[in-house]
Protein backbone atom coordinates (compact mmCIF):
# COMPACT_ATOMS: atom_id res chain seq x y z
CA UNK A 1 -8.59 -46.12 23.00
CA UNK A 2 -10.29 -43.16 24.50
CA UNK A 3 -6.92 -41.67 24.83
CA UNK A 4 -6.34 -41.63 20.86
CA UNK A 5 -9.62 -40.08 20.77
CA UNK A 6 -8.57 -37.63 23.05
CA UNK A 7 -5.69 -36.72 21.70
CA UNK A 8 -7.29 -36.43 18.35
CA UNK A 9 -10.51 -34.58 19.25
CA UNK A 10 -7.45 -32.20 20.97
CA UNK A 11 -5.19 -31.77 17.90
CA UNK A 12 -8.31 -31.07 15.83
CA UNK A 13 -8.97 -27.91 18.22
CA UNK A 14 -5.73 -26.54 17.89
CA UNK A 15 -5.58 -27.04 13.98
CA UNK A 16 -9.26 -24.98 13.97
CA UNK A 17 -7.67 -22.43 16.39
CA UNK A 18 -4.55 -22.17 14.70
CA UNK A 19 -6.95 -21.93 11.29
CA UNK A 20 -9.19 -18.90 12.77
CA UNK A 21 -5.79 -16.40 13.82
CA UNK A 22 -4.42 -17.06 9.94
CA UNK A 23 -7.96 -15.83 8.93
CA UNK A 24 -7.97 -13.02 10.98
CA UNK A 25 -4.10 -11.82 10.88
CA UNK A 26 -3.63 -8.42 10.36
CA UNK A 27 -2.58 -6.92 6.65
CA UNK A 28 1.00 -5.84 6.50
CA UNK A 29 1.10 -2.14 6.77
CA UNK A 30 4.40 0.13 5.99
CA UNK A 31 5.27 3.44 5.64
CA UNK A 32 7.39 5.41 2.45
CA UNK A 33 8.34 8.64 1.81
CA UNK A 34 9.87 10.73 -1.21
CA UNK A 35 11.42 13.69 0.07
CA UNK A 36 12.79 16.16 -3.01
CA UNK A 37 14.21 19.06 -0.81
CA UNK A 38 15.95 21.52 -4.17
CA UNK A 39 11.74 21.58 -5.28
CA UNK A 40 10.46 21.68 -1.42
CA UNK A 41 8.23 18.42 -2.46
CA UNK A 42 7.62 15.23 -1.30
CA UNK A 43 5.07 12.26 -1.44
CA UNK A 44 4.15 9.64 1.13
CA UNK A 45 2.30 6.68 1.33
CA UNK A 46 0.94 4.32 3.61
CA UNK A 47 0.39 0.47 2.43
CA UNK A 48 -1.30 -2.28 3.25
CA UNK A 49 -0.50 -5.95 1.43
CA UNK A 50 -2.58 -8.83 2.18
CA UNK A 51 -2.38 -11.67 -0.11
CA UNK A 52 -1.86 -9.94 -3.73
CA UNK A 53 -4.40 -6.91 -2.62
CA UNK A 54 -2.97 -3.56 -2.13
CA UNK A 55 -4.47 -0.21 -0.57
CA UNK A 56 -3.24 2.87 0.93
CA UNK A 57 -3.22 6.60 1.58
CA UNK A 58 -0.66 9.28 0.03
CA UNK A 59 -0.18 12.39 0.83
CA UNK A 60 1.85 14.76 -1.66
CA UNK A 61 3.20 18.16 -1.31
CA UNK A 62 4.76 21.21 -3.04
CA UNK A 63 5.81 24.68 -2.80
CA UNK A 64 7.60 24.23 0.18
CA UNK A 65 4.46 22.68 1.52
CA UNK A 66 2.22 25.10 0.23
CA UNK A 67 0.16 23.07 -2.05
CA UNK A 68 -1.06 19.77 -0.13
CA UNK A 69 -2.30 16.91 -2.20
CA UNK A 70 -3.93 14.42 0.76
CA UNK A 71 -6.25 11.50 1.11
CA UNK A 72 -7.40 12.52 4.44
CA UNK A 73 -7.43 9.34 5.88
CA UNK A 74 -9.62 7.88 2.75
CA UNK A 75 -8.73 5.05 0.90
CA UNK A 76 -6.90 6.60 -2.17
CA UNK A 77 -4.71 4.07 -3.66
CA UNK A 78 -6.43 0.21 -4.19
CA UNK A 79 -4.67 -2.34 -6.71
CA UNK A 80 -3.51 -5.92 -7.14
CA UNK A 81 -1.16 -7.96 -8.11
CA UNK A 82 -2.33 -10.66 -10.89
CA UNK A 83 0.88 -12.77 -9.67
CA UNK A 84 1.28 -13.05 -6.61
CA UNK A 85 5.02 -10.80 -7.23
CA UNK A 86 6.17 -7.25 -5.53
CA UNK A 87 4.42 -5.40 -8.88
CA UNK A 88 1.37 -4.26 -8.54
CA UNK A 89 -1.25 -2.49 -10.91
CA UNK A 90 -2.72 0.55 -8.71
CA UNK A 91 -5.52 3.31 -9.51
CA UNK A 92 -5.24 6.13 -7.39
CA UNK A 93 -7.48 9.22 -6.44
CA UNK A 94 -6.00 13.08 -6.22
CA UNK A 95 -7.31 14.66 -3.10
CA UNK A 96 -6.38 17.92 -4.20
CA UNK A 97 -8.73 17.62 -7.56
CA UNK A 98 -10.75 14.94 -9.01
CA UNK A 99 -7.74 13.78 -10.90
CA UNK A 100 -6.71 9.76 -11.19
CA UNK A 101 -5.80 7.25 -13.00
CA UNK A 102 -3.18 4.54 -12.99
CA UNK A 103 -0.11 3.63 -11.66
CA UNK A 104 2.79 0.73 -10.87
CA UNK A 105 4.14 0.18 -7.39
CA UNK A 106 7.03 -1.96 -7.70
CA UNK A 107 8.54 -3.70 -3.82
CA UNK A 108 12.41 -3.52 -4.87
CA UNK A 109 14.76 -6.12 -3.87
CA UNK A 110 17.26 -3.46 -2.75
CA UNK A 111 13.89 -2.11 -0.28
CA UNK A 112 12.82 0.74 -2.08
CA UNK A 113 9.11 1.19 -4.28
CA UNK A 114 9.21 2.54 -7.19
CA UNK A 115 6.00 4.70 -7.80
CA UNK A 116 5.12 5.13 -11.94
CA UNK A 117 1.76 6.61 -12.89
CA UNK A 118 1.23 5.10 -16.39
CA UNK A 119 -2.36 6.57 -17.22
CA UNK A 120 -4.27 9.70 -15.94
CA UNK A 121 -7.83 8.76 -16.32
CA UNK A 122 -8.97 11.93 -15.28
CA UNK A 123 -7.32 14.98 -15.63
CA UNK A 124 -7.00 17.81 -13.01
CA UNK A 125 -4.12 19.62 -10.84
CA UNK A 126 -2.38 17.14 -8.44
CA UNK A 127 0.39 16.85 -6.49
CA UNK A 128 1.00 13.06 -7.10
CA UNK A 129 4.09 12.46 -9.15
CA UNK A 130 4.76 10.83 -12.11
CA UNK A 131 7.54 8.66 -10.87
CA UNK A 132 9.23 8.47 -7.19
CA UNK A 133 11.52 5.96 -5.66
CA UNK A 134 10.35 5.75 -1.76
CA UNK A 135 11.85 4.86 0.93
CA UNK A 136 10.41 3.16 3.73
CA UNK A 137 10.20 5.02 6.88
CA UNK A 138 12.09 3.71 10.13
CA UNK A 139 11.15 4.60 13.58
């Protein structure tokens, strides 16, 4: 009998252990890049996906890398998903200007993201594009 309880009081530790690292697991992070190299521009993003949540940094460039539109390490893309799919609903923030507004980022079957700004809230210049397909970046 005091074996059972034992084992029970045991396998109830490991269930509340195994409970804790799923609540504290990491988001999934990844990187993508849009490289246009007849226009010398480009945009970039790093993601992270936890649950249907979505956040990032971007950085986009032009003119050969002459104009730099850049989060600097901020927090400038932050959306959801409403079911649970690869489509999210994202607002994002220009670092170049005070520009944002709204955009989809779409997880492709075929592993690319499709990146479609469907609203500027707020005007200003920006090097964010309208639409990119990104590719993720390999070591």
């Amino acid at each position: 009998m005091k074996s059972k309880k034992l084992c029970g009081v045991i396998i109830i530790g490991i269930l509340l252990v195994l409970q804790s690292v799923a609540v504290f697991a990491e988001p999934a992070v990844s990187e993508w890049v849009y490289k246009n190299e007849q226009q010398g521009s480009g945009f970039s993003m790093t993601l992270w996906r936890e649950g249907n949540k979505v956040w990032g940094q971007h950085t986009g460039w032009a003119r050969n890398g002459s104009r730099i539109d850049d989060s600097r390490d901020k927090i400038s893309i932050e959306g959801a998903s409403e079911d649970k799919t690869n489509e999210y609903i994202v607002r994002w923030q220009s670092g170049y200007s005070n520009a944002q507004g709204w955009a989809y980022l779409i997880f492709s079957d075929d592993g690319t993201l499709l990146w479609q700004v469907f609203r500027v809230q707020v005007e200003g210049e920006r090097y964010i594009p309208a639409k990119a397909i990104l590719q993720p970046v390999t070591d």
